[in-house]
N, C-alpha and C. Protein backbone atom coordinates (compact mmCIF):
# COMPACT_ATOMS: atom_id res chain seq x y z
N UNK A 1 32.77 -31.93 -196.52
CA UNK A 1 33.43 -33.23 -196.69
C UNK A 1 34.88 -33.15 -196.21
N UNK A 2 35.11 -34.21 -195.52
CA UNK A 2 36.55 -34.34 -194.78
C UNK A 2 37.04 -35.22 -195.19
N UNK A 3 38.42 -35.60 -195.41
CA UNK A 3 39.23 -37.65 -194.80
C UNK A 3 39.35 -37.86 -196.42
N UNK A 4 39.83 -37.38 -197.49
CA UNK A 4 40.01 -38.53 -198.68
C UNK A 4 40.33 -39.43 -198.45
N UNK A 5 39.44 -40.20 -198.82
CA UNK A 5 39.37 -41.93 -198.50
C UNK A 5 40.46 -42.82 -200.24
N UNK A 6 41.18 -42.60 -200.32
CA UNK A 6 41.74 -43.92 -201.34
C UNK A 6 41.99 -45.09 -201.19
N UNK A 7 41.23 -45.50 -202.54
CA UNK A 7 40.93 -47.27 -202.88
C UNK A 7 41.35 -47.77 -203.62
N UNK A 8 41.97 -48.96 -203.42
CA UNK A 8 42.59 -49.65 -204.84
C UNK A 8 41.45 -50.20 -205.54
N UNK A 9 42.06 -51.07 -206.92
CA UNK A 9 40.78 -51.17 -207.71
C UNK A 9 40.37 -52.59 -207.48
N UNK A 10 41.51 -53.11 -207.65
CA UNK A 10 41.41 -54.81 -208.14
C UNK A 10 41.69 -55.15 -206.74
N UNK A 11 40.63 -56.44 -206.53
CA UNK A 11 40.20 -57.18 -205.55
C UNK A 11 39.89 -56.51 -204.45
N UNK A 12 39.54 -54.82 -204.23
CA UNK A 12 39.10 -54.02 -203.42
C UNK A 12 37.45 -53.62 -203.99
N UNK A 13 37.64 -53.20 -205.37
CA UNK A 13 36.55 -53.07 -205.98
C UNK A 13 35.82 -53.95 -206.41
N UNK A 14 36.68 -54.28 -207.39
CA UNK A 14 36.41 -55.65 -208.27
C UNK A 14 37.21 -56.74 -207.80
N UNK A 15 36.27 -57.77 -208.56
CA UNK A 15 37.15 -58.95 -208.03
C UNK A 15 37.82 -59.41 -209.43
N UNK A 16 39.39 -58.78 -209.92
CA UNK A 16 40.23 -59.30 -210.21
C UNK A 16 40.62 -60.43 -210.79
N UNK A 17 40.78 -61.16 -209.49
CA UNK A 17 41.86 -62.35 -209.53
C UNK A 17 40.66 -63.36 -210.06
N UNK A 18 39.06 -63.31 -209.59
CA UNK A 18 38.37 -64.16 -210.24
C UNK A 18 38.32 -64.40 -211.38
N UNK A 19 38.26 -63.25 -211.89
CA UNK A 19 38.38 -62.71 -213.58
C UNK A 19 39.27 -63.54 -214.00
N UNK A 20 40.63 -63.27 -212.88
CA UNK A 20 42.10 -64.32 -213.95
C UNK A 20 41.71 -65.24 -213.54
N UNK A 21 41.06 -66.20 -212.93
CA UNK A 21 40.84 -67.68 -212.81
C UNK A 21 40.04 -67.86 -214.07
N UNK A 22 39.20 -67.40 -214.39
CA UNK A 22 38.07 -67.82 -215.11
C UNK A 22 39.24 -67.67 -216.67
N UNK A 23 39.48 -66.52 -217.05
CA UNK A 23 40.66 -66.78 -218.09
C UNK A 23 42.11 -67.20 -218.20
N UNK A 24 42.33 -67.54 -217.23
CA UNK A 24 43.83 -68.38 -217.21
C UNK A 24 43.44 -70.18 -217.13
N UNK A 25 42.15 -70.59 -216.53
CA UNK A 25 41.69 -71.81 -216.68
C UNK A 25 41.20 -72.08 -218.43
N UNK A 26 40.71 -71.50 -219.01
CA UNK A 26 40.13 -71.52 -220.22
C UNK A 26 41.14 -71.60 -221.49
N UNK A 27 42.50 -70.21 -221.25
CA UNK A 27 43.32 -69.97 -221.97
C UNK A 27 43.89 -71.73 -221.98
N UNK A 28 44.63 -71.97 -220.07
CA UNK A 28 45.70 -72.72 -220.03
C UNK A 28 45.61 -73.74 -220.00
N UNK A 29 44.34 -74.43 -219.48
CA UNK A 29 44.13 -75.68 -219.11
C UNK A 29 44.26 -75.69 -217.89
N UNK A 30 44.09 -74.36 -216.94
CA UNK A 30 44.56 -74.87 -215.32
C UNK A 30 42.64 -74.90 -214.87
N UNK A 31 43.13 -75.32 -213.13
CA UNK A 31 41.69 -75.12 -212.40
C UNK A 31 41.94 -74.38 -211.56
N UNK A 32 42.28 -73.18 -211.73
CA UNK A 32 42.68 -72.33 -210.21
C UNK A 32 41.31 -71.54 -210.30
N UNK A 33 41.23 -71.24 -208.52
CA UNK A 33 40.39 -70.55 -207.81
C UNK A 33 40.93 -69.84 -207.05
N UNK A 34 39.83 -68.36 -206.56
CA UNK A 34 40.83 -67.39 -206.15
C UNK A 34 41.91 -68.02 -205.08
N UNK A 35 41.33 -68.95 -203.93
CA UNK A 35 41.71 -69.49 -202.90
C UNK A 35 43.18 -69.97 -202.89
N UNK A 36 43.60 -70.69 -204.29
CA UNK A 36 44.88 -70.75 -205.33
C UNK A 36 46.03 -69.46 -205.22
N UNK A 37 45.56 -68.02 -205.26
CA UNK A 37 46.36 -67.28 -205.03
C UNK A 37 47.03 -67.11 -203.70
N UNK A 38 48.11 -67.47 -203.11
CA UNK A 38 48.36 -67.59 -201.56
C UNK A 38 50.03 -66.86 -201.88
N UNK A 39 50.47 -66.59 -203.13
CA UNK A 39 52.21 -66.45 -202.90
C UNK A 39 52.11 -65.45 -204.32
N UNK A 40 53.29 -64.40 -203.82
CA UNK A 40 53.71 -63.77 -205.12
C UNK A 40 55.47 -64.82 -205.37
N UNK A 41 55.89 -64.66 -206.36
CA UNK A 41 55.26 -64.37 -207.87
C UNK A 41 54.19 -65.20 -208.22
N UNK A 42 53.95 -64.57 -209.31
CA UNK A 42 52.50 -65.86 -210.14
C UNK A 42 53.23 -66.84 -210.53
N UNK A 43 54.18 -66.88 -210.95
CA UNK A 43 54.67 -68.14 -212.32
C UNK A 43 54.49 -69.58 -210.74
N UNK A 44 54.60 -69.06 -209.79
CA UNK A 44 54.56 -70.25 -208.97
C UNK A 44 52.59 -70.90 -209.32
N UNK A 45 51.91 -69.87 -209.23
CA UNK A 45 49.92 -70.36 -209.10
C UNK A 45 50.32 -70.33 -210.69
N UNK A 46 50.50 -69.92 -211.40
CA UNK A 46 50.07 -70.13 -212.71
C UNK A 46 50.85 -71.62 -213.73
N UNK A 47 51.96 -71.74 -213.22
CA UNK A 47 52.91 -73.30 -213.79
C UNK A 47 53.69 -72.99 -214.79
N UNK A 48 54.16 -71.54 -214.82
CA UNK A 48 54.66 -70.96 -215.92
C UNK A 48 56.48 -70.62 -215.41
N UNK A 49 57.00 -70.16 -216.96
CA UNK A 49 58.03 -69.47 -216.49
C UNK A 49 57.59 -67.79 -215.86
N UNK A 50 58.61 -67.22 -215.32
CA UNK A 50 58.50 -66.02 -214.80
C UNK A 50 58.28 -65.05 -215.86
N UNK A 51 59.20 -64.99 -216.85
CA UNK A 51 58.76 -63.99 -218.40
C UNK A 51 57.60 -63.99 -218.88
N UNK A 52 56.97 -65.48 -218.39
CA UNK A 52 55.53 -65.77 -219.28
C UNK A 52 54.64 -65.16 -218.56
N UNK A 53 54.70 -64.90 -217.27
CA UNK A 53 53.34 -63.84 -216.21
C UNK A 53 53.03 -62.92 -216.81
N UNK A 54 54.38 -61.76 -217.07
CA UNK A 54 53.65 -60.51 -217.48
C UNK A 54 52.49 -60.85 -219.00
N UNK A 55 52.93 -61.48 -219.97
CA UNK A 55 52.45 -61.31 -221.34
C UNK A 55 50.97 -62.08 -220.80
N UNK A 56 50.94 -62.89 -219.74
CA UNK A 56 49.53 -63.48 -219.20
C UNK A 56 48.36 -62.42 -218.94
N UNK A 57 49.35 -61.58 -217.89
CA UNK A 57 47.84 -60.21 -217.53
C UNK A 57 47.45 -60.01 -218.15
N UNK A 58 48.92 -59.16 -219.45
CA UNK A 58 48.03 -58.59 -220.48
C UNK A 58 47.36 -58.57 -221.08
N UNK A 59 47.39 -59.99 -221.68
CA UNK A 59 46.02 -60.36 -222.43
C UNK A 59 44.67 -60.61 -221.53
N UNK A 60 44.74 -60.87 -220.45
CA UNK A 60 43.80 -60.70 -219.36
C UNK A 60 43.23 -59.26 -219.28
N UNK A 61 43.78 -58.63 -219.11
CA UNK A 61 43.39 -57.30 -219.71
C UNK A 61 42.48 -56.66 -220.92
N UNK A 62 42.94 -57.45 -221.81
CA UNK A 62 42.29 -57.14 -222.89
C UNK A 62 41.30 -58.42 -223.48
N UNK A 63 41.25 -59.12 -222.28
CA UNK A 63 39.98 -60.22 -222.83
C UNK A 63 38.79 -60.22 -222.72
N UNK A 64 37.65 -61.08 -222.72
CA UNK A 64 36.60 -60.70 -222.80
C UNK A 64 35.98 -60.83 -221.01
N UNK A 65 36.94 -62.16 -220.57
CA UNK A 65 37.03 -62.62 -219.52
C UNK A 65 37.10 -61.06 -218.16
N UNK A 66 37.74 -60.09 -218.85
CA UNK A 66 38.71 -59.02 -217.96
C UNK A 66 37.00 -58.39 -217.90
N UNK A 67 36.39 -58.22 -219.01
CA UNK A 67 35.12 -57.06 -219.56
C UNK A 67 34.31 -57.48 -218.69
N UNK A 68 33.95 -59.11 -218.16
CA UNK A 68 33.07 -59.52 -217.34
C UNK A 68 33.25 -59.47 -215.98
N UNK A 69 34.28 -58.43 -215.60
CA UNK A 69 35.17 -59.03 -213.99
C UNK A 69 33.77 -57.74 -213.16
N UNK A 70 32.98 -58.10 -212.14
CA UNK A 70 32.33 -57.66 -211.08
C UNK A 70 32.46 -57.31 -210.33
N UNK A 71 31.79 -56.38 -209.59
CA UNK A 71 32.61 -55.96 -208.62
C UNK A 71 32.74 -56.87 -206.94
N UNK A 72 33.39 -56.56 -206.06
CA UNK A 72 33.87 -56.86 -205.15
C UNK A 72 31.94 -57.11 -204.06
N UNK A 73 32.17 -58.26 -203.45
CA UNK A 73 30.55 -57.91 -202.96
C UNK A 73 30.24 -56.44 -201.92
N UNK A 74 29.54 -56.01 -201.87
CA UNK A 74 29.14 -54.64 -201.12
C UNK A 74 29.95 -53.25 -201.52
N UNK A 75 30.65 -53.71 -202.68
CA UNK A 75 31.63 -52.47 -203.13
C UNK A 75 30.60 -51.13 -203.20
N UNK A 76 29.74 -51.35 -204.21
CA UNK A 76 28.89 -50.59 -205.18
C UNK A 76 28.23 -49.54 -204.09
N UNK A 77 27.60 -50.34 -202.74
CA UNK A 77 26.92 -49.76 -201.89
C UNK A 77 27.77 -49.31 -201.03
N UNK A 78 28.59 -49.61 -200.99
CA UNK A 78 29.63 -48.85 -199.79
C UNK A 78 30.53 -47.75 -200.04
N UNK A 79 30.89 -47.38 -201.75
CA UNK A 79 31.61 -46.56 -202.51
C UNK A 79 30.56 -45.50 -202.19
N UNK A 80 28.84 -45.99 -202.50
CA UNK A 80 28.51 -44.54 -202.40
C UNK A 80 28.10 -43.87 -201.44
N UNK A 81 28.04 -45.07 -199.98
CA UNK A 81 27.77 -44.61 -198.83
C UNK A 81 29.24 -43.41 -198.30
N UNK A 82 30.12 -43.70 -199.09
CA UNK A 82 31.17 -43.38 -198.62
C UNK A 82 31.44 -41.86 -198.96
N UNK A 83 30.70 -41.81 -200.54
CA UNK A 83 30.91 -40.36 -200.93
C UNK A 83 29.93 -39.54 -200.39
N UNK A 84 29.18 -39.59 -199.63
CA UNK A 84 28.17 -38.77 -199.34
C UNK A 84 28.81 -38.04 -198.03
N UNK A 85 30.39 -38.85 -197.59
CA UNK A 85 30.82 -37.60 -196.69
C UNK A 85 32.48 -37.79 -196.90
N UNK A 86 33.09 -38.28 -197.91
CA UNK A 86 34.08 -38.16 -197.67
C UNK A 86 34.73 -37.82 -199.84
N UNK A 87 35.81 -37.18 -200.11
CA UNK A 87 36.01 -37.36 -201.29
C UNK A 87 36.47 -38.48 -201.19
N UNK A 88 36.47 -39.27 -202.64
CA UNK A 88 36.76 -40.93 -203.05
C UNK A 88 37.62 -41.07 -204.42
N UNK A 89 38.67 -41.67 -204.03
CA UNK A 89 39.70 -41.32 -205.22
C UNK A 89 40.10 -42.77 -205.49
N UNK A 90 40.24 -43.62 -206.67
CA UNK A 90 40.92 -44.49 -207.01
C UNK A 90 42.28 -44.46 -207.22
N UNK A 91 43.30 -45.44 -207.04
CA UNK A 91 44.87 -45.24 -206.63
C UNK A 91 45.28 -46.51 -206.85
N UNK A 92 45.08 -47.04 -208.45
CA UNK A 92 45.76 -48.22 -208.84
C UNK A 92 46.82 -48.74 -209.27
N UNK A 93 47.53 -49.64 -209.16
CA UNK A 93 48.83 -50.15 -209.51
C UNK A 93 49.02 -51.21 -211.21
N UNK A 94 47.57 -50.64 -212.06
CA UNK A 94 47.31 -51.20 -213.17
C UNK A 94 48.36 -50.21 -214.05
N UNK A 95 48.89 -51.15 -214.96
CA UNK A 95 49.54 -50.06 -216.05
C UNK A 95 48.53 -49.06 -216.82
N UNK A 96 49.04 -47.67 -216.96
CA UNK A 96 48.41 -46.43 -217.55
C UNK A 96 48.38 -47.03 -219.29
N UNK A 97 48.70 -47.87 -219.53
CA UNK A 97 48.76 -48.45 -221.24
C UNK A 97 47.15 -49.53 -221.02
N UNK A 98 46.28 -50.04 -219.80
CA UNK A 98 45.35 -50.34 -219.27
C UNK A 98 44.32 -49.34 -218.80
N UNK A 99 44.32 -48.43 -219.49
CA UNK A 99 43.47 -46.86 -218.43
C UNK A 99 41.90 -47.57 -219.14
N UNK A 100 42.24 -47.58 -220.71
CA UNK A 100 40.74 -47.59 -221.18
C UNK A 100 39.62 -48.94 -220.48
N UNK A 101 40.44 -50.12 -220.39
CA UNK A 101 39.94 -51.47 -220.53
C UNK A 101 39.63 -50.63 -218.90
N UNK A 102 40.46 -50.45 -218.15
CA UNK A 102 40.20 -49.88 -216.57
C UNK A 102 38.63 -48.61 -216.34
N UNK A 103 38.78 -48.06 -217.47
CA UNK A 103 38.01 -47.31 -217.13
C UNK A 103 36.46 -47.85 -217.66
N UNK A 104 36.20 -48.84 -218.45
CA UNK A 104 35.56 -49.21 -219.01
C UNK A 104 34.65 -50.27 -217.52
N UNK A 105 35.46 -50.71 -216.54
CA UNK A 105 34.86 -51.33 -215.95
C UNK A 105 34.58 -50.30 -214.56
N UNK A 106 35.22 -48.80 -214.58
CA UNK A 106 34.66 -48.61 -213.75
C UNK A 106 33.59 -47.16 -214.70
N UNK A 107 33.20 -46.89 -215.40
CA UNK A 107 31.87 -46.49 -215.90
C UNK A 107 30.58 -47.66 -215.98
N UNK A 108 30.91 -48.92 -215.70
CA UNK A 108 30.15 -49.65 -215.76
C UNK A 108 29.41 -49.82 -213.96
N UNK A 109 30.55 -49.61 -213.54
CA UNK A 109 30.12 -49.92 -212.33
C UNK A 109 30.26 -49.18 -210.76
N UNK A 110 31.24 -48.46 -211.46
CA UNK A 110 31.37 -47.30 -210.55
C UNK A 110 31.58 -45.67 -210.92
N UNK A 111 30.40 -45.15 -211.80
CA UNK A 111 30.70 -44.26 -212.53
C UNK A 111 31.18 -42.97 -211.77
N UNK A 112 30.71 -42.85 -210.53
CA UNK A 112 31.32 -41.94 -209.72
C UNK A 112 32.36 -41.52 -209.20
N UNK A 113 32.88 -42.65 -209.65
CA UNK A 113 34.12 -42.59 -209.24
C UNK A 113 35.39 -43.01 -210.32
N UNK A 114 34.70 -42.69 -211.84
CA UNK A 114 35.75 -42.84 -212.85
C UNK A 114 36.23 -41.68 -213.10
N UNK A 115 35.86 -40.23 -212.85
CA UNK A 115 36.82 -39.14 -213.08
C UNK A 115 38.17 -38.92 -212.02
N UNK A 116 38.03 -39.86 -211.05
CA UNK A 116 38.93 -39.35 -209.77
C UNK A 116 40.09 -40.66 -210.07
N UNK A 117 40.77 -41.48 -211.08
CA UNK A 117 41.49 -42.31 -210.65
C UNK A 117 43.11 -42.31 -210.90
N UNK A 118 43.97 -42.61 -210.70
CA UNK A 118 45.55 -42.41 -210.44
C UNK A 118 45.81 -43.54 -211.01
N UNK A 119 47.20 -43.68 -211.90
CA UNK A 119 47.72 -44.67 -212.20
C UNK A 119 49.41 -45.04 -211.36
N UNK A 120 49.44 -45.55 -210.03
CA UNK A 120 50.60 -45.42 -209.81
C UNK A 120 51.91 -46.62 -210.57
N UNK A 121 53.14 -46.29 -210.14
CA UNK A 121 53.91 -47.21 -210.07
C UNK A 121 54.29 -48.31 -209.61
N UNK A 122 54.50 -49.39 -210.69
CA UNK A 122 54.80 -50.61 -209.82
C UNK A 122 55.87 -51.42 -210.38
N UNK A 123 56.18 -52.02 -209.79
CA UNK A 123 57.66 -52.78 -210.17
C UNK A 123 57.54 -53.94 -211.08
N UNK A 124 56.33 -54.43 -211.13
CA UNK A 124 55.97 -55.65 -212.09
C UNK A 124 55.51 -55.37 -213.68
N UNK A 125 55.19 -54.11 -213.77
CA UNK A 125 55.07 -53.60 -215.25
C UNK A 125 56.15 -52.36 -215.73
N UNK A 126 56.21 -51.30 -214.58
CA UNK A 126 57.43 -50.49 -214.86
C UNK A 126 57.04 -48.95 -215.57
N UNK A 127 55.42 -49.19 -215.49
CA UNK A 127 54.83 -47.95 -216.23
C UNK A 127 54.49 -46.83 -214.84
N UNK A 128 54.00 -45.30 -214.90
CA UNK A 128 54.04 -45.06 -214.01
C UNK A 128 55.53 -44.01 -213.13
N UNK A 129 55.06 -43.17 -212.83
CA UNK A 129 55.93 -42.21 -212.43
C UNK A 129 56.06 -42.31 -210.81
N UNK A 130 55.07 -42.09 -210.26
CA UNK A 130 54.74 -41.97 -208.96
C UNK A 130 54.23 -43.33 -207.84
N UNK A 131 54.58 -43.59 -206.61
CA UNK A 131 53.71 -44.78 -205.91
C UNK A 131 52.54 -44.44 -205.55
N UNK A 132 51.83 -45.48 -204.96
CA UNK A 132 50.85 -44.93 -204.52
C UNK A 132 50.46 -44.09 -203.01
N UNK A 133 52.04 -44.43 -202.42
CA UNK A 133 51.99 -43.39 -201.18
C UNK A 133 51.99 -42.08 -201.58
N UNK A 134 53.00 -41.88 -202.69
CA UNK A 134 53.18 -40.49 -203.27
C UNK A 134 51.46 -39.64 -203.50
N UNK A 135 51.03 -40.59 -204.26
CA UNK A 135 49.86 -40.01 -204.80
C UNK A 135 49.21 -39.80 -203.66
N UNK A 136 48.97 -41.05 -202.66
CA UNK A 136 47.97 -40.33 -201.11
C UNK A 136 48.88 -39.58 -200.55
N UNK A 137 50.00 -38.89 -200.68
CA UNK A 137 50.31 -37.59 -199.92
C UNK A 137 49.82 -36.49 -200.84
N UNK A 138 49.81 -36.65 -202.08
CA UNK A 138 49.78 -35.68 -202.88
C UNK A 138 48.65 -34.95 -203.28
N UNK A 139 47.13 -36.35 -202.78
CA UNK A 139 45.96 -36.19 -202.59
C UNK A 139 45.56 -35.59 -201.59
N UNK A 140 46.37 -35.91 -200.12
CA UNK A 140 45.70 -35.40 -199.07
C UNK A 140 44.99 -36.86 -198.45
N UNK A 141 45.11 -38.16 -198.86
CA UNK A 141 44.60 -39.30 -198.56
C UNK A 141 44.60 -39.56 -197.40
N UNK A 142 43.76 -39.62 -196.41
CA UNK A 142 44.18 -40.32 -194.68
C UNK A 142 44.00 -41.56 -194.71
N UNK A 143 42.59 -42.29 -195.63
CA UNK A 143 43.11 -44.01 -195.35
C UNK A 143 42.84 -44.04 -196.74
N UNK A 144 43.51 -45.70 -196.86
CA UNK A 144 43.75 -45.94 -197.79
C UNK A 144 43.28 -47.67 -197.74
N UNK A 145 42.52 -48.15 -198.70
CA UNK A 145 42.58 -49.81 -198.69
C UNK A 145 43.10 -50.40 -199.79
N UNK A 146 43.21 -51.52 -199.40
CA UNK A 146 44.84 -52.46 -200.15
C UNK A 146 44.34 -53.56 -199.89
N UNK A 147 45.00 -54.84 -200.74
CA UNK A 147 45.01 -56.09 -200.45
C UNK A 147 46.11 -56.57 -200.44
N UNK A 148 47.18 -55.80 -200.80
CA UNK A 148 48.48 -56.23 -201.41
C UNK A 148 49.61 -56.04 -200.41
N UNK A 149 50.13 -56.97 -199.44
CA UNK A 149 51.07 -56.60 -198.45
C UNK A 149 52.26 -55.51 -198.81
N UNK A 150 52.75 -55.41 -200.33
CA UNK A 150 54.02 -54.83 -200.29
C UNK A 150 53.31 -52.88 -200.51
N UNK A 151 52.52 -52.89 -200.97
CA UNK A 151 51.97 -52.17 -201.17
C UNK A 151 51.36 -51.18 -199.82
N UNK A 152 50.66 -52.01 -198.98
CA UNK A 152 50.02 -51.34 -197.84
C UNK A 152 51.24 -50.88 -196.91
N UNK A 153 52.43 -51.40 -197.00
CA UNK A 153 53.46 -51.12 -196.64
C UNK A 153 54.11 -49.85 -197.00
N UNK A 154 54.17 -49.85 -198.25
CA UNK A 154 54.82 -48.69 -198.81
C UNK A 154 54.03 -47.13 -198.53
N UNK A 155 52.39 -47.37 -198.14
CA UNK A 155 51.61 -46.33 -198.28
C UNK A 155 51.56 -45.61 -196.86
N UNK A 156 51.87 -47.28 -195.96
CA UNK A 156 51.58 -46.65 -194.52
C UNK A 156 51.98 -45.66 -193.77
N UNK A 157 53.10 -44.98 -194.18
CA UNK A 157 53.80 -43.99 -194.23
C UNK A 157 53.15 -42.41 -194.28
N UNK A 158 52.34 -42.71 -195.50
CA UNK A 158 51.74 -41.39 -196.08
C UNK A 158 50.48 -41.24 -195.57
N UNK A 159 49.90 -42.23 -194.79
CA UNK A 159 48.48 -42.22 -194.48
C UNK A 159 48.01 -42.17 -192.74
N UNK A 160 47.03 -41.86 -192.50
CA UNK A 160 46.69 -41.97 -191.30
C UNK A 160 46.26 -43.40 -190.61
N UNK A 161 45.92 -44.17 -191.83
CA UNK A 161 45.11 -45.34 -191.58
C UNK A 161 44.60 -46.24 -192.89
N UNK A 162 45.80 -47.70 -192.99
CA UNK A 162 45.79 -48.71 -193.84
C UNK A 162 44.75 -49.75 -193.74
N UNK A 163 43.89 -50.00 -194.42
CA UNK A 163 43.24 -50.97 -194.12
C UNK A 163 43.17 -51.95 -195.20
N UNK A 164 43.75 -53.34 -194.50
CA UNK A 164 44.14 -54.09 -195.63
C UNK A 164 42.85 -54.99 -195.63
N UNK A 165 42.59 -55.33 -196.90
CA UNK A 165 40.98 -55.86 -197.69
C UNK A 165 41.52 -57.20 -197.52
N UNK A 166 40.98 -58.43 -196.58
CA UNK A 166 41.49 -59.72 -196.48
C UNK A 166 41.39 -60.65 -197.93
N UNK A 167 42.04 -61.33 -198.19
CA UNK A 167 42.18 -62.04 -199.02
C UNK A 167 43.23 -63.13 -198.87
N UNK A 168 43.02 -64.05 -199.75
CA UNK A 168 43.98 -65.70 -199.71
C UNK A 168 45.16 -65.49 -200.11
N UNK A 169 45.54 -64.34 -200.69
CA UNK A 169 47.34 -63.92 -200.36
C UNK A 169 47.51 -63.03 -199.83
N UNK A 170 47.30 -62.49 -198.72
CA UNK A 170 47.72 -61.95 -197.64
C UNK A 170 47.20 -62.63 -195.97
N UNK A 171 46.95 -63.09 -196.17
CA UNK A 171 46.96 -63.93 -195.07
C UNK A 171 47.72 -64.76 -194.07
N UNK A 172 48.63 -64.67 -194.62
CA UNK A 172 50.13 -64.89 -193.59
C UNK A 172 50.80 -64.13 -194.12
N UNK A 173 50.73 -63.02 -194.42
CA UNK A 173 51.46 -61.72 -194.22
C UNK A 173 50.92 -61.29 -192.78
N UNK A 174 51.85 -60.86 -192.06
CA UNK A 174 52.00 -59.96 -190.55
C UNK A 174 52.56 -58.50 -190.83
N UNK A 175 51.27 -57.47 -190.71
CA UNK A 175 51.74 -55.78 -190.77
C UNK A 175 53.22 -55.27 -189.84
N UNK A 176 53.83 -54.74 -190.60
CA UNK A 176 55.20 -54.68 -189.78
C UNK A 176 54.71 -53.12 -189.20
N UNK A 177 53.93 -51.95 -189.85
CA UNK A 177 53.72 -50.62 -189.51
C UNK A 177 52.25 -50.97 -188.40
N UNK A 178 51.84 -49.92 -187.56
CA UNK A 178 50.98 -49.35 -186.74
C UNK A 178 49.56 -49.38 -187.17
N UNK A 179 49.58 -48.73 -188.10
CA UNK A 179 48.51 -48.12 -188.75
C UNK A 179 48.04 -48.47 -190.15
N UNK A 180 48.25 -50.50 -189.65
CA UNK A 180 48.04 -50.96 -191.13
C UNK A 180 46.53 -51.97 -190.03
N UNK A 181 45.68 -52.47 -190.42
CA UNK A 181 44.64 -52.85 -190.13
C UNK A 181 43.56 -53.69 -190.84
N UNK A 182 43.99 -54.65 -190.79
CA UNK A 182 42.98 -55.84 -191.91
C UNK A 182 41.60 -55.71 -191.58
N UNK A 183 40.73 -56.10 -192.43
CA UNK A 183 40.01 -55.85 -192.72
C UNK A 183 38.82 -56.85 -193.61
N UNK A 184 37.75 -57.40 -193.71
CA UNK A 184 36.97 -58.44 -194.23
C UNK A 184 36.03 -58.20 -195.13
N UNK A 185 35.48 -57.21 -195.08
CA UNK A 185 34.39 -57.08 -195.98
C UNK A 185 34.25 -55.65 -196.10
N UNK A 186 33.17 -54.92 -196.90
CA UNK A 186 33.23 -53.99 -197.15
C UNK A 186 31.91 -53.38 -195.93
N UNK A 187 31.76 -54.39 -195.21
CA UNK A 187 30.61 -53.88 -194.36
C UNK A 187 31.65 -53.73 -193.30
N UNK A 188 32.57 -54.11 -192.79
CA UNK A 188 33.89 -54.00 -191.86
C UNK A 188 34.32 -52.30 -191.93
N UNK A 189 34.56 -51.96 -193.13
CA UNK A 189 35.19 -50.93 -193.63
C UNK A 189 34.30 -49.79 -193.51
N UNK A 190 32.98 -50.17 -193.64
CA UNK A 190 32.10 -48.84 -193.37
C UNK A 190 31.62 -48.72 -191.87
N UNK A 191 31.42 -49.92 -191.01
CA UNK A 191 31.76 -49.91 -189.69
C UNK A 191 33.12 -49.37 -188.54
N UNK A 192 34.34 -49.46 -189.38
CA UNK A 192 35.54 -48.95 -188.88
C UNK A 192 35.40 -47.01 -189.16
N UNK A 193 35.20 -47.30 -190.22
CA UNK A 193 35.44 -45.24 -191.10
C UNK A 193 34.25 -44.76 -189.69
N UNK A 194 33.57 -45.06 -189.54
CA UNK A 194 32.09 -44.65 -188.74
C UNK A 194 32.34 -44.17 -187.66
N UNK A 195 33.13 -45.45 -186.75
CA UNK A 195 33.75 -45.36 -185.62
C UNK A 195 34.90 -43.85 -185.36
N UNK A 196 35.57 -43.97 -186.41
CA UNK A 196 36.71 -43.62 -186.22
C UNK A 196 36.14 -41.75 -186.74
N UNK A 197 35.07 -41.42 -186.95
CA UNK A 197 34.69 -40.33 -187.52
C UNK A 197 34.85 -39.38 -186.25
């Protein structure tokens, strides 16, 4: 086995942000759909103040709404097409005070890949020692997938090859690095790794 492949979790694996539609509509009274997410910060998609986002995840986190979140379509089959020649490491930007509720959805659904996962640093919770470029140098990571523009940015550095997971907020983001490379589906992603073997 060659190439550690690292993956983020949310909206790479799982789909996330559906999860927060389904409990931020219920909690708030809103109607958002993922399609709704197009801009950071949240307090703009959510109608909130800015203080009020963080205390939002969290309980997203710990709801029942978070327990039901699925995975990403073709994740399941493509995670394990993937380990059969490459190691597979998770490299998330979820707070480490979130490991259990985190790990809970990936023994459910990706059990193979719940002993291998990283909690990096991020600027919106503050937990966290390390980024996640750090960790793919530290792994040995050559690509890495992302959905998150500031993020695929920061990693592109440490990696051989970014591939950003398309989605409705990154989509008028424009890669400023080389070796950042969008990306559509998870059948895209096992067609690119193939090529590039």
């Amino acid at each position: 086995m060659t190439n550690v492949i690292g993956l983020d979790f949310d909206d790479v694996l799982v789909g996330f942000n559906d999860g927060l539609c389904v409990f931020h509509n219920a909690q708030y009274g809103t109607y958002l759909t993922r399609e709704d997410f197009v801009c950071y910060p949240l307090e703009k998609t959510f109608g909130c103040d800015k203080a009020e986002v963080g205390p939002r995840i969290m309980a997203f986190y710990r709801s029942p709404e978070h327990a039901a979140i699925v995975p990403m379509p073709g994740a399941v089959d493509a995670t394990r097409e993937l380990q059969k020649k490459h190691p597979v490491v998770v490299i998330t930007s979820r707070p480490q005070s979130v490991e259990r509720e985190t790990r809970v959805l990936l023994d459910a659904h990706f059990p193979s890949l719940a002993r291998d996962i990283h909690f990096a640093r991020h600027s919106f919770h503050g937990e966290g020692s390390e980024t996640k470029g750090q960790i793919c140098r530290k792994l040995g990571a050559e690509v890495f997938v992302d959905d998150a523009p500031p993020l695929v940015e920061e990693v592109a550095p440490f990696v051989r090859q970014v591939l950003l997971f398309d989605a409705p907020w990154n989509r008028r983001y424009a890669p400023s690095h080389p070796n950042i490379r969008r990306v559509r589906s998870w059948g895209e992603i096992l067609a690119f790794l193939a090529e590039t073997e």
